[in-house]
PDB file of N, CA and C in Angstrom:
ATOM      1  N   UNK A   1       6.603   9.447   0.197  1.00  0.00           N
ATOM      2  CA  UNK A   1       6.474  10.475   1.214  1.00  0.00           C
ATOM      3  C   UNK A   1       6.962   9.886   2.544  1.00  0.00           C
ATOM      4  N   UNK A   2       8.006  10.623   3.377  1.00  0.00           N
ATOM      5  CA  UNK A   2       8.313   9.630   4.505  1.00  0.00           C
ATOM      6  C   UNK A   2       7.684  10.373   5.517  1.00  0.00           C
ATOM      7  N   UNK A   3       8.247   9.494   6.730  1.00  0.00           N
ATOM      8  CA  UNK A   3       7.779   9.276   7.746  1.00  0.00           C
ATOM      9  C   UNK A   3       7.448  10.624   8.655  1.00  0.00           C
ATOM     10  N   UNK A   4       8.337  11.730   8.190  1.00  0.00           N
ATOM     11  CA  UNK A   4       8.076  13.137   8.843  1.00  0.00           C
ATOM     12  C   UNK A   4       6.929  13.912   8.459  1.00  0.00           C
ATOM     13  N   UNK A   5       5.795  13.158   7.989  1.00  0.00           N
ATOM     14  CA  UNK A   5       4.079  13.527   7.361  1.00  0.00           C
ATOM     15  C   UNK A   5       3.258  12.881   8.287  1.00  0.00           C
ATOM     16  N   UNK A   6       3.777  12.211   9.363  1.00  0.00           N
ATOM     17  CA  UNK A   6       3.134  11.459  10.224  1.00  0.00           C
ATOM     18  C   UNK A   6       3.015  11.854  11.453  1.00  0.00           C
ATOM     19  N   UNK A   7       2.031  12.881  11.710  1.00  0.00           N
ATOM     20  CA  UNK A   7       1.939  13.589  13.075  1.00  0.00           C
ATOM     21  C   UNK A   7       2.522  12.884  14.214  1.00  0.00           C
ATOM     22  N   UNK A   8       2.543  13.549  15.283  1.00  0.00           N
ATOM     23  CA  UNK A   8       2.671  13.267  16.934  1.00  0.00           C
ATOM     24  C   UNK A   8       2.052  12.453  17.344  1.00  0.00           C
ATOM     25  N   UNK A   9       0.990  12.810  16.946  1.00  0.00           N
ATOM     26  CA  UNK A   9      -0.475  12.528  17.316  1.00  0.00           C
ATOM     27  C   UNK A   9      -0.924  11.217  17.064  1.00  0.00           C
ATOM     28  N   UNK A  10      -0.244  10.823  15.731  1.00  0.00           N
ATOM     29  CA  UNK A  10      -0.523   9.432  14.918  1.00  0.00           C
ATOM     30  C   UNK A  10       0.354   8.214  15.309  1.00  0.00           C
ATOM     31  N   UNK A  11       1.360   9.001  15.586  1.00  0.00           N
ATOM     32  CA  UNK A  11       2.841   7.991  16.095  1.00  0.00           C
ATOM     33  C   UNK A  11       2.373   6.915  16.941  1.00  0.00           C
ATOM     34  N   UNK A  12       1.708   7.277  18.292  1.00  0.00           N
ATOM     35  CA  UNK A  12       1.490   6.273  19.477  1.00  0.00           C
ATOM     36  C   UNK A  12       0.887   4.879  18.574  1.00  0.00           C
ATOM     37  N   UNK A  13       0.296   5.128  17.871  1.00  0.00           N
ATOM     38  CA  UNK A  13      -0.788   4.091  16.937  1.00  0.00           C
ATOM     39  C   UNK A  13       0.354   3.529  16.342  1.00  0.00           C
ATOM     40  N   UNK A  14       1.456   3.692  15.694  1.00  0.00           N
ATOM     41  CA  UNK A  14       2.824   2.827  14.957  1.00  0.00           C
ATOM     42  C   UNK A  14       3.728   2.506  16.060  1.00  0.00           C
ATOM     43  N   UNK A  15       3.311   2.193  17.214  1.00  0.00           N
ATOM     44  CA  UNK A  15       4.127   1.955  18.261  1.00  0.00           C
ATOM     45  C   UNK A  15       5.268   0.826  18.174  1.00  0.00           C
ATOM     46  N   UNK A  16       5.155  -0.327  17.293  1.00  0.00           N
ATOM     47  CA  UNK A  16       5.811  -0.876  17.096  1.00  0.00           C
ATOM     48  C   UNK A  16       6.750  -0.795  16.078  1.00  0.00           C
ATOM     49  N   UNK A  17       6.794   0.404  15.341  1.00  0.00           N
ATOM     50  CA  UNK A  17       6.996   0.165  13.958  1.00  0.00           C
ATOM     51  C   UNK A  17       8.160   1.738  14.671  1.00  0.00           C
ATOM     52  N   UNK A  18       9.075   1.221  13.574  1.00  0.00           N
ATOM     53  CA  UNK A  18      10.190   2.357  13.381  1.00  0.00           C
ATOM     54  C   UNK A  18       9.571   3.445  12.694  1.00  0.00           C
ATOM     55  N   UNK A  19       8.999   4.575  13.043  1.00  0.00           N
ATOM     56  CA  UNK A  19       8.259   5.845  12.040  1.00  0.00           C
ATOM     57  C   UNK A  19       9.239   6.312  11.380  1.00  0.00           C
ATOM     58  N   UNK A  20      10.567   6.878  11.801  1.00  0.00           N
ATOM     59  CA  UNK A  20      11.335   7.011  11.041  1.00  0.00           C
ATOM     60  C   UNK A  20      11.497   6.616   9.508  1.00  0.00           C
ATOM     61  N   UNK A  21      11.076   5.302   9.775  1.00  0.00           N
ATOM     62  CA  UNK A  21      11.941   4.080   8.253  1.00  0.00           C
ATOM     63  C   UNK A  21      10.296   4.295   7.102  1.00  0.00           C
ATOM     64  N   UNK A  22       9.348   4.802   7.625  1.00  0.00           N
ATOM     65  CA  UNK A  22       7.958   4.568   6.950  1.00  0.00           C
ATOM     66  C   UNK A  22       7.694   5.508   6.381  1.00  0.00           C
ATOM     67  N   UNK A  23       7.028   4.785   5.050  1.00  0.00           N
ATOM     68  CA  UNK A  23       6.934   5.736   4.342  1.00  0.00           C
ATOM     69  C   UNK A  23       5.630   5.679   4.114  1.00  0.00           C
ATOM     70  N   UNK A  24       4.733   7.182   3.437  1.00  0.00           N
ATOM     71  CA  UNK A  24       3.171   6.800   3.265  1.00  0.00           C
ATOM     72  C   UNK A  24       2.604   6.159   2.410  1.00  0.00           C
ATOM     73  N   UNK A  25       3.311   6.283   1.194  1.00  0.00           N
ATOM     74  CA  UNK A  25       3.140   5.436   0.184  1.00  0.00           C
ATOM     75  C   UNK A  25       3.308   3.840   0.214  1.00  0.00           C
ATOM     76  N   UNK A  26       4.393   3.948   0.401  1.00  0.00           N
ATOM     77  CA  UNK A  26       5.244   2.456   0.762  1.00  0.00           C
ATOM     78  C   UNK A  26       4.155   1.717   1.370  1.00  0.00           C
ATOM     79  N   UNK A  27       3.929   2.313   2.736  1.00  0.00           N
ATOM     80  CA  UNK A  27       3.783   1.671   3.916  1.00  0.00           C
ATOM     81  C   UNK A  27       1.837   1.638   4.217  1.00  0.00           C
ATOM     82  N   UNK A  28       1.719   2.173   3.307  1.00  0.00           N
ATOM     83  CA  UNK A  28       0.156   2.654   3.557  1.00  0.00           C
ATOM     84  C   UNK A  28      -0.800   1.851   4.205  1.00  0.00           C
ATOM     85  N   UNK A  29      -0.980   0.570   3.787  1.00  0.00           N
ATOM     86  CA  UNK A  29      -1.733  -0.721   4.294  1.00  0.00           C
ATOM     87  C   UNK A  29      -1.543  -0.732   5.468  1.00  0.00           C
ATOM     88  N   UNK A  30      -0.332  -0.960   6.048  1.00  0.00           N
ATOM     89  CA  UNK A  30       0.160  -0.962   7.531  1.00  0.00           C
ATOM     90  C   UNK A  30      -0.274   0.302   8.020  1.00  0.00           C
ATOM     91  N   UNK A  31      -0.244   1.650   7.825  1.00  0.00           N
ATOM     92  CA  UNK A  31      -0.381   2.598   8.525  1.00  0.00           C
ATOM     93  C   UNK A  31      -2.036   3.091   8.469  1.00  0.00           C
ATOM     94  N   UNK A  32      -2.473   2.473   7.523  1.00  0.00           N
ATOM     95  CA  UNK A  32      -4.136   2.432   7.550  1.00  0.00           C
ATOM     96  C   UNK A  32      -4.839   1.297   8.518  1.00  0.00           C
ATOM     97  N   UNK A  33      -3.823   0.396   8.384  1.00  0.00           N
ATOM     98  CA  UNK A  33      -4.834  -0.653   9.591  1.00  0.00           C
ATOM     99  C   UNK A  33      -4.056  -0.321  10.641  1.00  0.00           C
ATOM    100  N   UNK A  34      -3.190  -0.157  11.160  1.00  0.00           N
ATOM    101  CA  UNK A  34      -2.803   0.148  12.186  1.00  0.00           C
ATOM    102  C   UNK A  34      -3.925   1.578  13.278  1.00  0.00           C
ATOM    103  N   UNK A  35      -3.540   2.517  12.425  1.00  0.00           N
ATOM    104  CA  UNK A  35      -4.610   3.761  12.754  1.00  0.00           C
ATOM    105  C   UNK A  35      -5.947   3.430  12.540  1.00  0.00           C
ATOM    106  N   UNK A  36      -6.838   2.871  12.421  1.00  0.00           N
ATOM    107  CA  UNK A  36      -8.130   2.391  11.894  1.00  0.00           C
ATOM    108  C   UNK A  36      -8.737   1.470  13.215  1.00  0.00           C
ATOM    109  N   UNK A  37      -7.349   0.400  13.464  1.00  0.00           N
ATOM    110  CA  UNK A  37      -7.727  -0.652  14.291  1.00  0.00           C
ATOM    111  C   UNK A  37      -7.448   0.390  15.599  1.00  0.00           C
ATOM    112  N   UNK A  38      -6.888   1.043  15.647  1.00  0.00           N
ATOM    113  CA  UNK A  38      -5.911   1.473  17.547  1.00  0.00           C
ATOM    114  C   UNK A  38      -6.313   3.228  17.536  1.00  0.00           C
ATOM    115  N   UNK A  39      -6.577   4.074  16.084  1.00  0.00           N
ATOM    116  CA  UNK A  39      -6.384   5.280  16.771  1.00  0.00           C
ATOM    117  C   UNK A  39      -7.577   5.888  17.221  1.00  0.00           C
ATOM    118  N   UNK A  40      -6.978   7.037  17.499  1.00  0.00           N
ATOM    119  CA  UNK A  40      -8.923   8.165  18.300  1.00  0.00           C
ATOM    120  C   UNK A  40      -9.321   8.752  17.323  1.00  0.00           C
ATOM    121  N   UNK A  41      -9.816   9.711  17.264  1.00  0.00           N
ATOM    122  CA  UNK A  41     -10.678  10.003  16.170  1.00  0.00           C
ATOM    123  C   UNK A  41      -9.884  11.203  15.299  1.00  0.00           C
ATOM    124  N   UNK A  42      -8.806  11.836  16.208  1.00  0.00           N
ATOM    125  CA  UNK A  42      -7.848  12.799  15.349  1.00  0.00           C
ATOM    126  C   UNK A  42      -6.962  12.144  14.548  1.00  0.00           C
ATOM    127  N   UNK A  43      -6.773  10.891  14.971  1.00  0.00           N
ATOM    128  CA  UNK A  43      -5.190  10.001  13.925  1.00  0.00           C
ATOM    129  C   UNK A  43      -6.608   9.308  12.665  1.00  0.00           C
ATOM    130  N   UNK A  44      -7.538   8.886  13.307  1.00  0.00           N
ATOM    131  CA  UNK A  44      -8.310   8.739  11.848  1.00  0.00           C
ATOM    132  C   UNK A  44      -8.868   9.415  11.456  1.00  0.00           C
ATOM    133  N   UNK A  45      -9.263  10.769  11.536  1.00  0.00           N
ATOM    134  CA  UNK A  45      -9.567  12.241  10.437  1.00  0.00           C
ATOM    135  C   UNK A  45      -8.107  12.642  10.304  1.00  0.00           C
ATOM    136  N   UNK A  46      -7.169  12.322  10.607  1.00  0.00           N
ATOM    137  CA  UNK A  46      -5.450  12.414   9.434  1.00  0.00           C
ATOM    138  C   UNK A  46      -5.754  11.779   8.505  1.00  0.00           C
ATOM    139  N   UNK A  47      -6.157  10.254   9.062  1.00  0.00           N
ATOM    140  CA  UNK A  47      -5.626   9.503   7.819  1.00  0.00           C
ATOM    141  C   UNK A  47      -6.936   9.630   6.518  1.00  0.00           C
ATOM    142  N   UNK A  48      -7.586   9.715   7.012  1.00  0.00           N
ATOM    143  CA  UNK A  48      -8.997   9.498   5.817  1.00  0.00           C
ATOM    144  C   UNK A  48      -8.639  11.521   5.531  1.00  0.00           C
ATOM    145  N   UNK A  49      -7.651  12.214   5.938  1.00  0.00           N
ATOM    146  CA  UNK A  49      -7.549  13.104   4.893  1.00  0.00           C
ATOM    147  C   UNK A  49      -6.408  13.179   4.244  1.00  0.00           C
ATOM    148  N   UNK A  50      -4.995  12.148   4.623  1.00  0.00           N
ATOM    149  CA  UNK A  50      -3.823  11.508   3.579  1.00  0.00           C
ATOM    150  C   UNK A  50      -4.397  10.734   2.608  1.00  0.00           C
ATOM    151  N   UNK A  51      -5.578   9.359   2.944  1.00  0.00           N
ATOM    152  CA  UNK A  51      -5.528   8.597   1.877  1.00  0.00           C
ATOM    153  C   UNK A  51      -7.193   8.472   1.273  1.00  0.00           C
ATOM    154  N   UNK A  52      -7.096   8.295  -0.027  1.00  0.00           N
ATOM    155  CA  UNK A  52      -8.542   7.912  -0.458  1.00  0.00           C
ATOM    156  C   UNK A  52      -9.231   7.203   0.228  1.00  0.00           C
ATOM    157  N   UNK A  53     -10.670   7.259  -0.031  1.00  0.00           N
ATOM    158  CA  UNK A  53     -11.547   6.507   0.674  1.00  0.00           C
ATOM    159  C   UNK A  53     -11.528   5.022   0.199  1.00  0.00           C
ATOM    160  N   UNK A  54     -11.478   4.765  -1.328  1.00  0.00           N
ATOM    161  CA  UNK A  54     -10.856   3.444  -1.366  1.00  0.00           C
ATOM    162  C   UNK A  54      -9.758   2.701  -1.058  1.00  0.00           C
ATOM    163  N   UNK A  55      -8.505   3.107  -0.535  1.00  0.00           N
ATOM    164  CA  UNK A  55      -7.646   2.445   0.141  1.00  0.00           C
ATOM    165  C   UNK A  55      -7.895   2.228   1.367  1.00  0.00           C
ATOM    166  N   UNK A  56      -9.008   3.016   2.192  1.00  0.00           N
ATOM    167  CA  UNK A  56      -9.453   2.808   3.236  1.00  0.00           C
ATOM    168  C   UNK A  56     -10.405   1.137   3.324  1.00  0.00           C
ATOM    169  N   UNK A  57     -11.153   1.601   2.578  1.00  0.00           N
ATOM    170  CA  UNK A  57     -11.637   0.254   1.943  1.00  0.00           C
ATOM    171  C   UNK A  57     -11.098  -0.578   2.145  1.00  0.00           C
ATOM    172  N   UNK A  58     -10.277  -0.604   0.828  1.00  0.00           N
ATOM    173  CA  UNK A  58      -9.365  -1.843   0.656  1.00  0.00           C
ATOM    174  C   UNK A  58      -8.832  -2.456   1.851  1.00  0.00           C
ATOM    175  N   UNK A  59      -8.704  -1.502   3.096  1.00  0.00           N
ATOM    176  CA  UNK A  59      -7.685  -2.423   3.888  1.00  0.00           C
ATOM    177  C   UNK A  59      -8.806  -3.159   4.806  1.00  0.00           C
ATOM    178  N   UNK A  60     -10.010  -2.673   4.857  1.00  0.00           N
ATOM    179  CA  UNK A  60     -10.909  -2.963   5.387  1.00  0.00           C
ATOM    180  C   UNK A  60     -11.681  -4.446   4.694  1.00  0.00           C
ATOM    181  N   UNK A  61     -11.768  -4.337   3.964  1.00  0.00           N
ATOM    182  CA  UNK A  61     -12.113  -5.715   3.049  1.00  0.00           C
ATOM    183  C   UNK A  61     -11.587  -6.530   3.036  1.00  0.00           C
ATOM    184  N   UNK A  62     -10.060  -6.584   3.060  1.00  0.00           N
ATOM    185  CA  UNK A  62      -9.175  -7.153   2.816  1.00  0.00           C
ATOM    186  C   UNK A  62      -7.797  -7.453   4.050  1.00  0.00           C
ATOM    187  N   UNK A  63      -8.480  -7.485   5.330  1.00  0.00           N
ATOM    188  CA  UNK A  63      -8.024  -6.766   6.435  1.00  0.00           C
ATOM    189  C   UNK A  63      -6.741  -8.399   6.444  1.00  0.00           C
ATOM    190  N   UNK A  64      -5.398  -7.615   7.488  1.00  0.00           N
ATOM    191  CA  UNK A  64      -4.280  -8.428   7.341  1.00  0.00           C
ATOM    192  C   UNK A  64      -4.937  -9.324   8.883  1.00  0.00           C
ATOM    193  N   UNK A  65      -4.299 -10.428   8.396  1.00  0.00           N
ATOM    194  CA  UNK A  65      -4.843 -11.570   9.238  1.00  0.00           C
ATOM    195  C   UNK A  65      -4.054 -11.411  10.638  1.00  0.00           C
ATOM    196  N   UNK A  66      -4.980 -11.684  11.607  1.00  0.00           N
ATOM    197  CA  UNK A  66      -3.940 -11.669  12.897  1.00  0.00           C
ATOM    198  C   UNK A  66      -3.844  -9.746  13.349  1.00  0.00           C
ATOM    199  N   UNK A  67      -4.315  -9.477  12.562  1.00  0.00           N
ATOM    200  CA  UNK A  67      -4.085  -7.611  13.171  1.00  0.00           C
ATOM    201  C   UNK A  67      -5.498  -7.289  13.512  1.00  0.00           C
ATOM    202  N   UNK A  68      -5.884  -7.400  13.029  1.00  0.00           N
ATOM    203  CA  UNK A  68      -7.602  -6.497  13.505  1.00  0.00           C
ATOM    204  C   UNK A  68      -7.726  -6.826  14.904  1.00  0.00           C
ATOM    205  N   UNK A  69      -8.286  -6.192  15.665  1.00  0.00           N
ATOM    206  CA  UNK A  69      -9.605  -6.231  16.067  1.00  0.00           C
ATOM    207  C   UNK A  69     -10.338  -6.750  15.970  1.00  0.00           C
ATOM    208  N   UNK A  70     -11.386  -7.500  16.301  1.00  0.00           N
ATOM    209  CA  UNK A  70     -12.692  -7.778  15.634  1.00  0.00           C
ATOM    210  C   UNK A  70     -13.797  -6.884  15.924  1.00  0.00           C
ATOM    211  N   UNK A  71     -13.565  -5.941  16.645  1.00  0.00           N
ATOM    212  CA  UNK A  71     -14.727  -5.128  17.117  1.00  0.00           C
ATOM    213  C   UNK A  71     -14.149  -3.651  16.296  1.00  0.00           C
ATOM    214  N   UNK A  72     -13.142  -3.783  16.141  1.00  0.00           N
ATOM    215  CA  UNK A  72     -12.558  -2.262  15.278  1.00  0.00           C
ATOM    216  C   UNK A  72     -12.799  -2.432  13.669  1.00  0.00           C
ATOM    217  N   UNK A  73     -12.649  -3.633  12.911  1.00  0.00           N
ATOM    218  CA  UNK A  73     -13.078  -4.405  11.798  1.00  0.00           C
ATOM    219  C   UNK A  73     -14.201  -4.334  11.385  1.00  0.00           C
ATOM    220  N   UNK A  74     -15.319  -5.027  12.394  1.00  0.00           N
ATOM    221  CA  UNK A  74     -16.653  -4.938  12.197  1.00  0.00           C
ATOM    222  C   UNK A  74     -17.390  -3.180  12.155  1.00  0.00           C
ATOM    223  N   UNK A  75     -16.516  -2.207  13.012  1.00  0.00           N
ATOM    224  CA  UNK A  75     -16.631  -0.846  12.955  1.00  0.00           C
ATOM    225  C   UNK A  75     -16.708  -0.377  11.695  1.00  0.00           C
ATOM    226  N   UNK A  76     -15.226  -0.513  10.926  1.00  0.00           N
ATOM    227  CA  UNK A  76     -15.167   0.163  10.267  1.00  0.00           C
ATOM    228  C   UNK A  76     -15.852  -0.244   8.630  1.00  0.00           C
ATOM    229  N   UNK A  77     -16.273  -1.548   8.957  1.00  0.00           N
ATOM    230  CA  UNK A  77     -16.967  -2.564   7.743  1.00  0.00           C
ATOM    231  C   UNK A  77     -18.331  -1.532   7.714  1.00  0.00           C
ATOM    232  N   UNK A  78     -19.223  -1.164   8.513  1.00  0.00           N
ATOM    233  CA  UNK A  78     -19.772  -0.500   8.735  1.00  0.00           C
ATOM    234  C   UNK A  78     -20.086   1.128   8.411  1.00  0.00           C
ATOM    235  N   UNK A  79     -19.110   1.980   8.864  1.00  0.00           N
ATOM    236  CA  UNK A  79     -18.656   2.982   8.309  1.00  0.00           C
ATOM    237  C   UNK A  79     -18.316   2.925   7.172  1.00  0.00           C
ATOM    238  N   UNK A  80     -17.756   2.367   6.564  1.00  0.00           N
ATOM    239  CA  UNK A  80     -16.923   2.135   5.120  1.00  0.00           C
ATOM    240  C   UNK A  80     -17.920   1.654   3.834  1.00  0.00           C
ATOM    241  N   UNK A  81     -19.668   1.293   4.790  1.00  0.00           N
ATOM    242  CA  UNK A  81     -19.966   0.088   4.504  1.00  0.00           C
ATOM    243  C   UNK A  81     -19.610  -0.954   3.337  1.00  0.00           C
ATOM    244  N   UNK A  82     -18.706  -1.590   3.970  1.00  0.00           N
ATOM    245  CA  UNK A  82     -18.037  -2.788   3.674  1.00  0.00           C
ATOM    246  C   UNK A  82     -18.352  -4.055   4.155  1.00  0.00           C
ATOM    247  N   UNK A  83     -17.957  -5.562   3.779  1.00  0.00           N
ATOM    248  CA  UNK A  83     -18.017  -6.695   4.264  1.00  0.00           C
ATOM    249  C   UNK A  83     -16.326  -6.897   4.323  1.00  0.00           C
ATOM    250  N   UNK A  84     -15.844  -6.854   5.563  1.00  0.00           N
ATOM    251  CA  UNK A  84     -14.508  -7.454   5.635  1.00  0.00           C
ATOM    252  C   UNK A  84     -14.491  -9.294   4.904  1.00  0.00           C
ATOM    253  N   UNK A  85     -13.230  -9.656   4.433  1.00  0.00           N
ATOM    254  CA  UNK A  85     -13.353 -10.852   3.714  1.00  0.00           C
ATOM    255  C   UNK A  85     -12.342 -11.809   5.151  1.00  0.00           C
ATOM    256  N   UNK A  86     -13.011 -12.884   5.360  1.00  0.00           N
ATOM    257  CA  UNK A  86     -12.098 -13.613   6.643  1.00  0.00           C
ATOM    258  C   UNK A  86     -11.154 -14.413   5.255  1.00  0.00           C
ATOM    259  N   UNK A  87     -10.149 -14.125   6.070  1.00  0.00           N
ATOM    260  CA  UNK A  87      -8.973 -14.224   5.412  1.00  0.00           C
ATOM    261  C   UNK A  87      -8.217 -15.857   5.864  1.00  0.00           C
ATOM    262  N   UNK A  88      -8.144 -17.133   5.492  1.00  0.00           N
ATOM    263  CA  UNK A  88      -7.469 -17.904   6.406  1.00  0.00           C
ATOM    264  C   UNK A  88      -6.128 -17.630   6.759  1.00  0.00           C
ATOM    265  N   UNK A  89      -5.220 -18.290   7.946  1.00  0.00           N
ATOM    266  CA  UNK A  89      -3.901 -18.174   7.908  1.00  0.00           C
ATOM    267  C   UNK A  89      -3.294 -19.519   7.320  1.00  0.00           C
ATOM    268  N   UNK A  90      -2.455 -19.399   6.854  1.00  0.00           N
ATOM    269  CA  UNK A  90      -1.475 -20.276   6.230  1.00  0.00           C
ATOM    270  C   UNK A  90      -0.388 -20.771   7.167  1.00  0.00           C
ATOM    271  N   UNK A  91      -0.439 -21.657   8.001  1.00  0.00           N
ATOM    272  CA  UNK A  91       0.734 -22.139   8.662  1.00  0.00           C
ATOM    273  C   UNK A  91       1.842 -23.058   7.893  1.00  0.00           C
ATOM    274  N   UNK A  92       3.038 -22.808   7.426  1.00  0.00           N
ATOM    275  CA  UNK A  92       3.659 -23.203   6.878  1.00  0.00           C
ATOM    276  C   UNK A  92       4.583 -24.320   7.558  1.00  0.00           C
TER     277      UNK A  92
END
């Protein structure tokens, strides 16, 4: 599903990201933590009505290192009730 399913509204929250090139499927992880960690409460009642409540989860549990929040993380660990997993980074 591309990128033209992705409101107005939701866009400011992919600010870095080409919306154009994204897709919902594809891209889902990214566009769930992205909106989760940064949006208001209309870009996250979009998304928790595009994607299951377990992929919501999932990104929440499993949150990408270096992106969260820690205060948007611990939010949604909460809501979700979830335990986010600290993830180490790998410096190569």
């Amino acid at each position: 599903m591309k990128s033209d399913s992705i409101p107005e509204f939701v866009r400011p929250f992919l600010w870095s990201y080409d919306t154009a090139a994204l897709d919902l499927e594809r891209d889902k992880r990214l566009i769930i933590t992205q909106v989760l960690n940064l949006g208001t409460r209309q870009a996250t009642d979009w998304l928790r009505s595009v994607y299951p409540l377990p992929d919501l989860r999932e990104a929440v549990v499993h949150p990408a290192p270096g992106v969260w929040n820690k205060k948007s993380l611990a939010f949604w660990g909460l809501i979700f009730n979830v335990t986010p997993q600290e993830q180490a980074r790998t410096i190569a």
